[in-house]
Each structure stands twice: as C-alpha cells, then as structure tokens.
C-alpha atoms as a PDB file:
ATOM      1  CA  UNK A   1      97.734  93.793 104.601  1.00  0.00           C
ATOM      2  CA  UNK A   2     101.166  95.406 105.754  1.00  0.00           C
ATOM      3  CA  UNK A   3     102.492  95.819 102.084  1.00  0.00           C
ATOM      4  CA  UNK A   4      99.538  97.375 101.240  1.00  0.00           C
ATOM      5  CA  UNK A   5      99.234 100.043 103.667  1.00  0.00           C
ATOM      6  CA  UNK A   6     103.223 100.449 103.406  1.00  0.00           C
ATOM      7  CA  UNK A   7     102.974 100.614  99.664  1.00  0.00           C
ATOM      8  CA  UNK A   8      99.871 103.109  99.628  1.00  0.00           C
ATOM      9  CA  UNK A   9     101.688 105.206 102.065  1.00  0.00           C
ATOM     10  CA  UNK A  10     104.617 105.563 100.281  1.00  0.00           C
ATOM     11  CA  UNK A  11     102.576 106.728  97.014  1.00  0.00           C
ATOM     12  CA  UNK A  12     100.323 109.340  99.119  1.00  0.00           C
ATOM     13  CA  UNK A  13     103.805 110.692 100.409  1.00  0.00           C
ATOM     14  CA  UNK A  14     105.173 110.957  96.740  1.00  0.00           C
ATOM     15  CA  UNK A  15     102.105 112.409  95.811  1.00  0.00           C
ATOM     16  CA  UNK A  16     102.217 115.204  98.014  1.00  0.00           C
ATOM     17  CA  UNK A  17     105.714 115.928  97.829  1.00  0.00           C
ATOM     18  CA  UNK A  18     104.559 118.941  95.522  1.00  0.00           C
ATOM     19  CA  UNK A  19     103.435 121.061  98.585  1.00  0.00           C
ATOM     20  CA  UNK A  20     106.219 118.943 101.267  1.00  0.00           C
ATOM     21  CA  UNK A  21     108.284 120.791 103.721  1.00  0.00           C
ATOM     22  CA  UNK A  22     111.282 119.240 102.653  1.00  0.00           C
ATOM     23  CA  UNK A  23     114.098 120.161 100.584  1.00  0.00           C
ATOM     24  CA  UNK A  24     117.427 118.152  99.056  1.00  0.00           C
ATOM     25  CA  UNK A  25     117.271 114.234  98.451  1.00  0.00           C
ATOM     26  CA  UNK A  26     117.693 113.132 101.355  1.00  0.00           C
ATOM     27  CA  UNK A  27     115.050 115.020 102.734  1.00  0.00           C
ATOM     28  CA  UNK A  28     112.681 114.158  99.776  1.00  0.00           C
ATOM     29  CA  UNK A  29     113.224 110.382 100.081  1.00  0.00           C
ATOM     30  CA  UNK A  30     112.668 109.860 104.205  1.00  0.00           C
ATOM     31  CA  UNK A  31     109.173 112.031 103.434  1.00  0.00           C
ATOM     32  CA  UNK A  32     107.897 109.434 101.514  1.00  0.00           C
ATOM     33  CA  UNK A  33     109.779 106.819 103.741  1.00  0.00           C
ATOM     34  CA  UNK A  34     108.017 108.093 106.753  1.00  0.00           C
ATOM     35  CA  UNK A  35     104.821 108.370 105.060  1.00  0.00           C
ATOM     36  CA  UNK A  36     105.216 104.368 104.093  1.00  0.00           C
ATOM     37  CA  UNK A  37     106.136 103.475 107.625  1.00  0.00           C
ATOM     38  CA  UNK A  38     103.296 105.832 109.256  1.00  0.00           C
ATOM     39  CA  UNK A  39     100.974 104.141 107.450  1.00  0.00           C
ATOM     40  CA  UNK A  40     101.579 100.725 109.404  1.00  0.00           C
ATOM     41  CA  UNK A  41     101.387 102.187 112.510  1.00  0.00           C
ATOM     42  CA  UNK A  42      97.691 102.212 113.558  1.00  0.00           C
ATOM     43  CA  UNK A  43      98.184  98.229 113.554  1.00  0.00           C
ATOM     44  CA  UNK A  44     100.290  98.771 117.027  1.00  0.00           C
ATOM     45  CA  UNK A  45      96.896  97.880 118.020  1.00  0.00           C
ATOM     46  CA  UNK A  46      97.992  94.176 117.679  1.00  0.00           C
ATOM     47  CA  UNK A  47     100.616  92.256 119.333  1.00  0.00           C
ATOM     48  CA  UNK A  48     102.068  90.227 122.303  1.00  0.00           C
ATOM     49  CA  UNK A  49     103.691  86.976 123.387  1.00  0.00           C
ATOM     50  CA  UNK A  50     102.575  83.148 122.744  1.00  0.00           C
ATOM     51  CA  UNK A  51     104.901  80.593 123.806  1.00  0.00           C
ATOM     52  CA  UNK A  52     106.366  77.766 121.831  1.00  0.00           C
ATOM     53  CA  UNK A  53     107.397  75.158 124.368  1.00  0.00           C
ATOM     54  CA  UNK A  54     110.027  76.879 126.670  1.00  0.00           C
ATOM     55  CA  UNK A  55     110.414  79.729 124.110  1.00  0.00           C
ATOM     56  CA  UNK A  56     108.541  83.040 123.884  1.00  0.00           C
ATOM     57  CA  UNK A  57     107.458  84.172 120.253  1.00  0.00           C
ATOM     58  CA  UNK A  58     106.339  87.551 119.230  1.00  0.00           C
ATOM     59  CA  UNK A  59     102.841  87.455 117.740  1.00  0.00           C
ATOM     60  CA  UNK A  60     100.790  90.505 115.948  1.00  0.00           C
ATOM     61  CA  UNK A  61     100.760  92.409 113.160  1.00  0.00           C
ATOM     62  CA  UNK A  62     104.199  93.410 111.102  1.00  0.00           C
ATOM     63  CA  UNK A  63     104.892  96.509 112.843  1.00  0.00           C
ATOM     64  CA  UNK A  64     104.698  94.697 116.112  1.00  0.00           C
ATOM     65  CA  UNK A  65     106.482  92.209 115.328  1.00  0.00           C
ATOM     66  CA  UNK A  66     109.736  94.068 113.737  1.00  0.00           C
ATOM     67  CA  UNK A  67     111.792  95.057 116.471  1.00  0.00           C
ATOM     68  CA  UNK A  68     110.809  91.730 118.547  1.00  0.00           C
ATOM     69  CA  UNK A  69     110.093  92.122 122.626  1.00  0.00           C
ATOM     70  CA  UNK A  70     110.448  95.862 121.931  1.00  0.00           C
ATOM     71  CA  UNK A  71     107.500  96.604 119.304  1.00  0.00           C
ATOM     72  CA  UNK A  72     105.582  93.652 120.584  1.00  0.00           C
ATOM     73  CA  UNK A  73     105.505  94.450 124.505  1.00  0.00           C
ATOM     74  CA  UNK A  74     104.797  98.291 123.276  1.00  0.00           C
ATOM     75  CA  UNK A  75     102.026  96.852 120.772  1.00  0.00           C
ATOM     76  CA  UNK A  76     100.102  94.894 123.680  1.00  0.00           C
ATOM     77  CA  UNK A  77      99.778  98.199 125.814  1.00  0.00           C
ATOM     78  CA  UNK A  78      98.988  99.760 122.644  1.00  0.00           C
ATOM     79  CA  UNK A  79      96.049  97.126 121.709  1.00  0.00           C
ATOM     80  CA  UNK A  80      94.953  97.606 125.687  1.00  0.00           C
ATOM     81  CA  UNK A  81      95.102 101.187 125.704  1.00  0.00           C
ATOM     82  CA  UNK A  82      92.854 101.167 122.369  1.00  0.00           C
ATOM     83  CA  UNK A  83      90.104  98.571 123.053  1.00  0.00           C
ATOM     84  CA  UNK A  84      91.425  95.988 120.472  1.00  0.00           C
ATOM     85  CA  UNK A  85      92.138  96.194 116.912  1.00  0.00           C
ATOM     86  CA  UNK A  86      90.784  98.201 114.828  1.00  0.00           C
ATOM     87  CA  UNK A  87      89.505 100.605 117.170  1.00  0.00           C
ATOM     88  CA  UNK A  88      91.239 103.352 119.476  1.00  0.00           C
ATOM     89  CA  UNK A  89      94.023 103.441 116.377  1.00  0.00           C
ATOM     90  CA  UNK A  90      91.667 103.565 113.525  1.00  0.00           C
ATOM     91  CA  UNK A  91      89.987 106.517 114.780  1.00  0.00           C
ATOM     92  CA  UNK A  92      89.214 108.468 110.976  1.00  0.00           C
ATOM     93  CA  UNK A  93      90.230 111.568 113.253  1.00  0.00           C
ATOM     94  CA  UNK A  94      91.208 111.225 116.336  1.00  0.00           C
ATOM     95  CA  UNK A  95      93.827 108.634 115.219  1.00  0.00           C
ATOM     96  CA  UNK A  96      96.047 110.972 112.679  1.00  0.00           C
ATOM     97  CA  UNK A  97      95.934 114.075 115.028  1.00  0.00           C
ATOM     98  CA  UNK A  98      97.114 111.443 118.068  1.00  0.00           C
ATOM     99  CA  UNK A  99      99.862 109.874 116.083  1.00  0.00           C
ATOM    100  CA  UNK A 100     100.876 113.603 114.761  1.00  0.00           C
ATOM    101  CA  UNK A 101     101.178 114.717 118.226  1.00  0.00           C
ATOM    102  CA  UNK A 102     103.101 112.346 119.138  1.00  0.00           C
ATOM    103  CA  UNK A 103     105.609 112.514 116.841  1.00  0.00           C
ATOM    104  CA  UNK A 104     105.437 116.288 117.246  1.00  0.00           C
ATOM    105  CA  UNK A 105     107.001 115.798 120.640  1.00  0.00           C
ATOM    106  CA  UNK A 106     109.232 113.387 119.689  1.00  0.00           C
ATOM    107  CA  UNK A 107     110.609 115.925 117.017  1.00  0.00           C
ATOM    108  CA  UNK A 108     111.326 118.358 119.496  1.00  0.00           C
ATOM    109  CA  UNK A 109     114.449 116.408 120.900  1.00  0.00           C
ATOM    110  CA  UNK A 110     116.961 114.697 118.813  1.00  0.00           C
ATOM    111  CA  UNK A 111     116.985 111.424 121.022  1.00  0.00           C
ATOM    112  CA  UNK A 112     113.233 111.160 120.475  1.00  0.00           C
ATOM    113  CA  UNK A 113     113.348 112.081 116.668  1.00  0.00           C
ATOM    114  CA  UNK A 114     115.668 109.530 115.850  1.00  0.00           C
ATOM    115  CA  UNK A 115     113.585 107.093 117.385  1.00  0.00           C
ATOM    116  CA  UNK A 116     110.561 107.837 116.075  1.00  0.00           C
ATOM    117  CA  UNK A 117     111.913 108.104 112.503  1.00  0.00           C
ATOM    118  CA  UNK A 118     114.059 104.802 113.096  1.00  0.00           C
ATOM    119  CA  UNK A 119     110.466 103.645 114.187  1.00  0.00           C
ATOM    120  CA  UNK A 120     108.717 104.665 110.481  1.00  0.00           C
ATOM    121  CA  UNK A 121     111.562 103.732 108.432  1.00  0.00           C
ATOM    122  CA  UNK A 122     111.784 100.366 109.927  1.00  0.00           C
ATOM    123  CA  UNK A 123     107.876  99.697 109.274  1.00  0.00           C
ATOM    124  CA  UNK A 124     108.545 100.983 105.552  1.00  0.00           C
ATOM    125  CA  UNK A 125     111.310  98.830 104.642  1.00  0.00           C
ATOM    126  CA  UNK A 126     109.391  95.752 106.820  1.00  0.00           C
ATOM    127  CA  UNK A 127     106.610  96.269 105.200  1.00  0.00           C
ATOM    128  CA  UNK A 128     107.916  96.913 101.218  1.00  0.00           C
ATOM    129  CA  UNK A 129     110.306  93.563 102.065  1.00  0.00           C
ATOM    130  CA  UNK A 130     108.851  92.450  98.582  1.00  0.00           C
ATOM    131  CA  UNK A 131     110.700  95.019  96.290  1.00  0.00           C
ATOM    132  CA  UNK A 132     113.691  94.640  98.247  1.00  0.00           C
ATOM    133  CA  UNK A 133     116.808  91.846  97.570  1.00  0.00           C
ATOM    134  CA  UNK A 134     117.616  89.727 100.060  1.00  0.00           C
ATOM    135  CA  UNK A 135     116.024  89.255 103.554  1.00  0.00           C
ATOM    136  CA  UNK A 136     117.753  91.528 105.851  1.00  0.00           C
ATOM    137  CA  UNK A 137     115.148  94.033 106.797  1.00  0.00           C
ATOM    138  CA  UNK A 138     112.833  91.148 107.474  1.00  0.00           C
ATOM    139  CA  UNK A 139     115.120  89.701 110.606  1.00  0.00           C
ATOM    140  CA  UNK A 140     114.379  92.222 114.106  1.00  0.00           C
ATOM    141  CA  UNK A 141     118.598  92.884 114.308  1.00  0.00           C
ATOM    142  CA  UNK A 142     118.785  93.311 110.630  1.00  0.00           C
ATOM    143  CA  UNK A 143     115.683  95.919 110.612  1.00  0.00           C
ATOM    144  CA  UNK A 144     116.831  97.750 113.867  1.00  0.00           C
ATOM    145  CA  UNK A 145     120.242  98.427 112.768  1.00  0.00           C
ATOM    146  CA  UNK A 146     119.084  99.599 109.597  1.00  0.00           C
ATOM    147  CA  UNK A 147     116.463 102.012 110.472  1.00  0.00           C
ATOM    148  CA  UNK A 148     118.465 103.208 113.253  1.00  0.00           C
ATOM    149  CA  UNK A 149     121.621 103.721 110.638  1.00  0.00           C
ATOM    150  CA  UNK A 150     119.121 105.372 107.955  1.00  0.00           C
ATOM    151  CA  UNK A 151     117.766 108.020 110.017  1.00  0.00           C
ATOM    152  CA  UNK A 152     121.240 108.831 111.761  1.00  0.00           C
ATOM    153  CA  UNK A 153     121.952 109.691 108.211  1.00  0.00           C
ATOM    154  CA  UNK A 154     118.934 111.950 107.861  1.00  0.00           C
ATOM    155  CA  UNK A 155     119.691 113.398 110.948  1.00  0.00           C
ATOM    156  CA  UNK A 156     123.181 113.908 110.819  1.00  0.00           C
ATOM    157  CA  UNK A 157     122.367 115.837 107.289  1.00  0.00           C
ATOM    158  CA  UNK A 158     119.931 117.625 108.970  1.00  0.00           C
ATOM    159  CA  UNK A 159     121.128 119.335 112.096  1.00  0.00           C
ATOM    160  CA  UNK A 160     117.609 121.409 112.351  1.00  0.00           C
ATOM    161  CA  UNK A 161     116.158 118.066 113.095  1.00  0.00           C
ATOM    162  CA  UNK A 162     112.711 117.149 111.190  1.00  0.00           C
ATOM    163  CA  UNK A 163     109.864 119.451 111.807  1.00  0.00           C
ATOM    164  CA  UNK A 164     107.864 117.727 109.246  1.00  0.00           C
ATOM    165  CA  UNK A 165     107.604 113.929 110.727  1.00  0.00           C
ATOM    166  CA  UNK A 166     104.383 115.143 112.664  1.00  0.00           C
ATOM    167  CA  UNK A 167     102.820 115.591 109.294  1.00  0.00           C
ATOM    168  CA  UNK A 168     104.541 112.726 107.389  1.00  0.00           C
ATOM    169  CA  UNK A 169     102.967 110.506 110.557  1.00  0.00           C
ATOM    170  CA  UNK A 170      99.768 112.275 110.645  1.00  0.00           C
ATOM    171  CA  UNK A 171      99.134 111.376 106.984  1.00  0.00           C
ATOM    172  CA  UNK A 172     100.260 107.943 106.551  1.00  0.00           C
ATOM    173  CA  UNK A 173      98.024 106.589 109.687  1.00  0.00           C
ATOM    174  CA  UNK A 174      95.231 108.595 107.915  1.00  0.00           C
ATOM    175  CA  UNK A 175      96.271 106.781 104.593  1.00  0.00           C
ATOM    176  CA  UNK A 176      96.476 103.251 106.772  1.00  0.00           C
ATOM    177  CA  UNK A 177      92.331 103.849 108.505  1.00  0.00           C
ATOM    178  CA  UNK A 178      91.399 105.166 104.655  1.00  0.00           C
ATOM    179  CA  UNK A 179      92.870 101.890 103.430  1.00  0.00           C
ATOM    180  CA  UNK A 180      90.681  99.816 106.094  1.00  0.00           C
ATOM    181  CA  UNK A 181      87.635 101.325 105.571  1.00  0.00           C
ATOM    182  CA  UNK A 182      87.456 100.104 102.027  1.00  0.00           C
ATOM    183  CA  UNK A 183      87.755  96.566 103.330  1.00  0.00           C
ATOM    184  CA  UNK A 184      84.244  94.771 104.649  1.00  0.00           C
ATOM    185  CA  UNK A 185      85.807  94.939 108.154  1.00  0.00           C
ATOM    186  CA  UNK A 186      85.761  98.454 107.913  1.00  0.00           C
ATOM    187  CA  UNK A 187      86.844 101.388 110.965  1.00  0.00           C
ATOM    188  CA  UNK A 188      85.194 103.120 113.573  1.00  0.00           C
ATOM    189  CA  UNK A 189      82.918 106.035 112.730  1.00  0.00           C
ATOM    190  CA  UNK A 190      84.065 109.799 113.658  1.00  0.00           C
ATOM    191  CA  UNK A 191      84.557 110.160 117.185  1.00  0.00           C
ATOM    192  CA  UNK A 192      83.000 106.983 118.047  1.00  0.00           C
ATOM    193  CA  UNK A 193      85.940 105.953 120.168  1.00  0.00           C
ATOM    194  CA  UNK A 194      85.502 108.754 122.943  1.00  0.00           C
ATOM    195  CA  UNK A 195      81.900 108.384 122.665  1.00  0.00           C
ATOM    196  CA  UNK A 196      81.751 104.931 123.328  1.00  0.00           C
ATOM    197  CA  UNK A 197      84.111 105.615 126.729  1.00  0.00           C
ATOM    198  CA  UNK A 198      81.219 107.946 127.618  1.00  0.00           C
ATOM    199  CA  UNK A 199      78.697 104.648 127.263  1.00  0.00           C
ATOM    200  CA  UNK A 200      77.779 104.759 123.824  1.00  0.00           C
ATOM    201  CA  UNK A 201      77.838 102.154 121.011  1.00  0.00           C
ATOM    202  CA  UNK A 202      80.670 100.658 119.162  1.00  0.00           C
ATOM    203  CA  UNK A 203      79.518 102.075 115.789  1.00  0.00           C
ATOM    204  CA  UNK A 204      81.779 101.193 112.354  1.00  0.00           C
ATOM    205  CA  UNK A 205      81.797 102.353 108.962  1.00  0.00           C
ATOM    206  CA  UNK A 206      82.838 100.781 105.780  1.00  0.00           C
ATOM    207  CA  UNK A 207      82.527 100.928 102.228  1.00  0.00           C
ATOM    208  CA  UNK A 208      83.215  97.304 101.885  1.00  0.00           C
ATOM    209  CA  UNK A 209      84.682  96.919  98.436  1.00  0.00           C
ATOM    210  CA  UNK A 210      86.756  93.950  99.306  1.00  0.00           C
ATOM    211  CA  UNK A 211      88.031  91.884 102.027  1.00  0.00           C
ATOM    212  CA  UNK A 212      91.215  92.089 103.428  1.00  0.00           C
ATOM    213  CA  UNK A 213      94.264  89.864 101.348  1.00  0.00           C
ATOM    214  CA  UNK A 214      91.991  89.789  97.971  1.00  0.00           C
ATOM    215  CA  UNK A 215      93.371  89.953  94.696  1.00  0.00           C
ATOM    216  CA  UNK A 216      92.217  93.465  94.178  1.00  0.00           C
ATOM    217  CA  UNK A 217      94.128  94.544  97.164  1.00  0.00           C
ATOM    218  CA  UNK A 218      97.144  93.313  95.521  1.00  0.00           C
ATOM    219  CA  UNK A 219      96.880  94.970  92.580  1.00  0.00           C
ATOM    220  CA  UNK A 220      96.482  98.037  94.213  1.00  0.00           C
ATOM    221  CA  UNK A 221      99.574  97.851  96.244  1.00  0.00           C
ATOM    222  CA  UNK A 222     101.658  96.893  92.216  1.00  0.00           C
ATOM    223  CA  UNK A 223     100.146 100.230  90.843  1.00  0.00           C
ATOM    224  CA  UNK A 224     100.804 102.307  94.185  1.00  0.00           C
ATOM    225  CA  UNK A 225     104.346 101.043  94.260  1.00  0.00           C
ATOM    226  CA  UNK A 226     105.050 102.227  90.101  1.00  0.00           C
ATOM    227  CA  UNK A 227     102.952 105.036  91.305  1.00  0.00           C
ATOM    228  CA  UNK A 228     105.654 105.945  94.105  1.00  0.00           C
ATOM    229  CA  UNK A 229     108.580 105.331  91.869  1.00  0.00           C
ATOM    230  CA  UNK A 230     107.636 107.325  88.754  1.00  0.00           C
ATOM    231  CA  UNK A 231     106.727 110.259  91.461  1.00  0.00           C
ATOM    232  CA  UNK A 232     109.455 109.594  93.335  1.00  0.00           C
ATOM    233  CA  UNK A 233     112.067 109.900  90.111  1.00  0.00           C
ATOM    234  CA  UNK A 234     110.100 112.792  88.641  1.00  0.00           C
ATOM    235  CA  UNK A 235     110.444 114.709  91.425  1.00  0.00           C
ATOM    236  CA  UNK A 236     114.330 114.029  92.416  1.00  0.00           C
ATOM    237  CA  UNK A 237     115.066 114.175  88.208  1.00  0.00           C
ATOM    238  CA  UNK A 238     113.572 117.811  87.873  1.00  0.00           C
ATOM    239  CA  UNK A 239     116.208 119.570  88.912  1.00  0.00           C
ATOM    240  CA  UNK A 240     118.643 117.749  86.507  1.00  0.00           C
ATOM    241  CA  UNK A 241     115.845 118.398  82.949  1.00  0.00           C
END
C-alpha cells in the first residue's frame, strides 16, 4: 500500500542519514522526504482516465493520482512503457539505477530539480496523509502547491542545487520493489525485464510473507513511522546534547 512504501521510505532515509550527503536541517529533513516520496514512485506504472458520465476521473495508484491529468496522463505512458504493473518499474536493479538517472539529470538544472523534488515531496506527504491534520495534501491543488512551495524552500536555501536526489530516488524505489517482494504478488527477477524484450519468460520472485493491505503490513508501516521520527529527532537534536 502507498503509506507503506511512503512510511518505509522515510525510515530507510532516516536510517541512512549517518553516511547522507547532506548537511543543515533543511537539508536533513527533504533527504528523508525524498526518500519517502521515491519510494512511491515505481507505482507510476499504474494510472489513466475512466469516465463518470460526462466527467473524466483519474484512476491508478496514489502517486498517479496526486497531481490529477498531470501524474495520471504521465502514469499511463509510464504503465505502457513498462509492460504493466509491477514490471518494467519493479525491476530489483534496473529500476533504482533508471529512476537515479533520471533524477540525476533532472538535478543538473534548477527548473528540472525543482520538479523532480516537488514530484517526491508531493508523493511523501500524499502518501503519509495519515500522520498529517487536516486534508490538504490529499486534494491535487492542495498537494501541488505544497510540494512545489516546499522544495522552492529547499532550493532557495540551497543555491548549489541537490546533488544528492539521484541517490535519495535511487534508494527509496529500491526500498518500494524490496517492500513488494515480501508480498505473495511479488517482483520481477534480476534483469528479467530486458530479457523478456529479447523473447524470454516473464519470471517473478517473491518471498511471500503476506499479501498486500494485511494487518502485518500495517503494523509495519506504525513501527517504520516511530522508527523515522526517533531517527529523525536524534539526528537533528545532536548538535544541541
């Protein structure tokens, strides 16, 4: 589920923080942001348009479905692009080093940056909605303006830009496929993606200890989200002991 690959994300990015490439609050806190909102974006892999009557309505997962028309129309060429969920985007290693490089390029221009970490920061407070009053960052206007405002501010405090998003991306999609292999639906093996383009079987792995939305997965997501904030306060308190 969203909040648990958001909330799982967030505590492998306060985990790590230790050996981060950051430096300052600010810095420290949109790490583990971007490793939160990474770890939702392999599920690009699922979106597009029903229609309700004479209305259109965005369908898909919750990253697709954040920044309406915009996430979902980009999440349909995603899901084409990949062969369908849980495939081209779940890749154990093509999928981090694809999502890395991606954002590596994007970091290298400060129109693209603050995009992409508008894009990460959105997914983590869309998909941590739970722990957060009021409804705001669940409505597409309410989220966009948000992220958007929220990296502008890590931006504008960081003129250098943010050489570290590749990595913050890179690990929370690998956080996000680790996540789905421990469900009974499971990922694609190593490499089988390209493999398969070259005419080879659709091969999966998965170590199957639950299924996806079961009680256990919920408790994980409680104890990653403590996890986060005792990591989190630790690590912006030290300083101050």
């Amino acid at each position: 589920m969203a909040h648990s690959h958001a909330c799982t994300g967030l505590a492998a990015g306060a985990a790590t923080l230790p050996l981060a490439p950051v430096h300052g609050p600010v810095a420290t806190a949109a790490w583990v942001a971007a490793w939160g909102g990474a770890a939702l974006l392999p599920d690009f892999d699922q979106g597009g348009i029903s229609w309700k009557r004479a209305l259109p309505r965005p369908t898909g997962s919750t990253v697709a479905q954040m920044w309406g028309p915009l996430t979902t129309t980009a999440a349909s060429l995603v899901g084409r692009l990949a062969g369908g969920h849980r495939w081209g985007t779940h890749d154990p290693l093509l999928a981090p080093v694809l999502f890395g490089a991606l954002a590596w390029a994007a970091a290298l221009h400060p129109v693209s940056s603050l995009a992409v970490l508008a894009l990460v920061t959105g997914a983590a407070l869309r998909g941590c909605h739970f722990v957060i009053p009021g409804r705001v960052e669940t409505t597409v206007v309410g989220n966009l303006v948000l992220s958007f405002a929220l990296a502008w501010w890590v931006l504008e405090r960081h003129p250098a830009g943010v050489p570290w998003l590749p990595w913050a991306v890179a690990g929370g999609v690998l956080v996000h496929v680790a996540g789905d292999w421990l469900t009974v639906g499971g990922v694609p093996r190593p490499l089988a993606v390209p493999l398969a383009l070259l005419g080879g079987r659709r091969r999966r792995t998965a170590l199957g200890l639950f299924r996806t939305g079961a009680r256990v997965e919920h408790a994980v997501a409680a104890v990653a989200v403590a996890l986060t904030a005792v990591l989190l306060a630790r690590w912006l308190l030290a300083p101050l002991l």
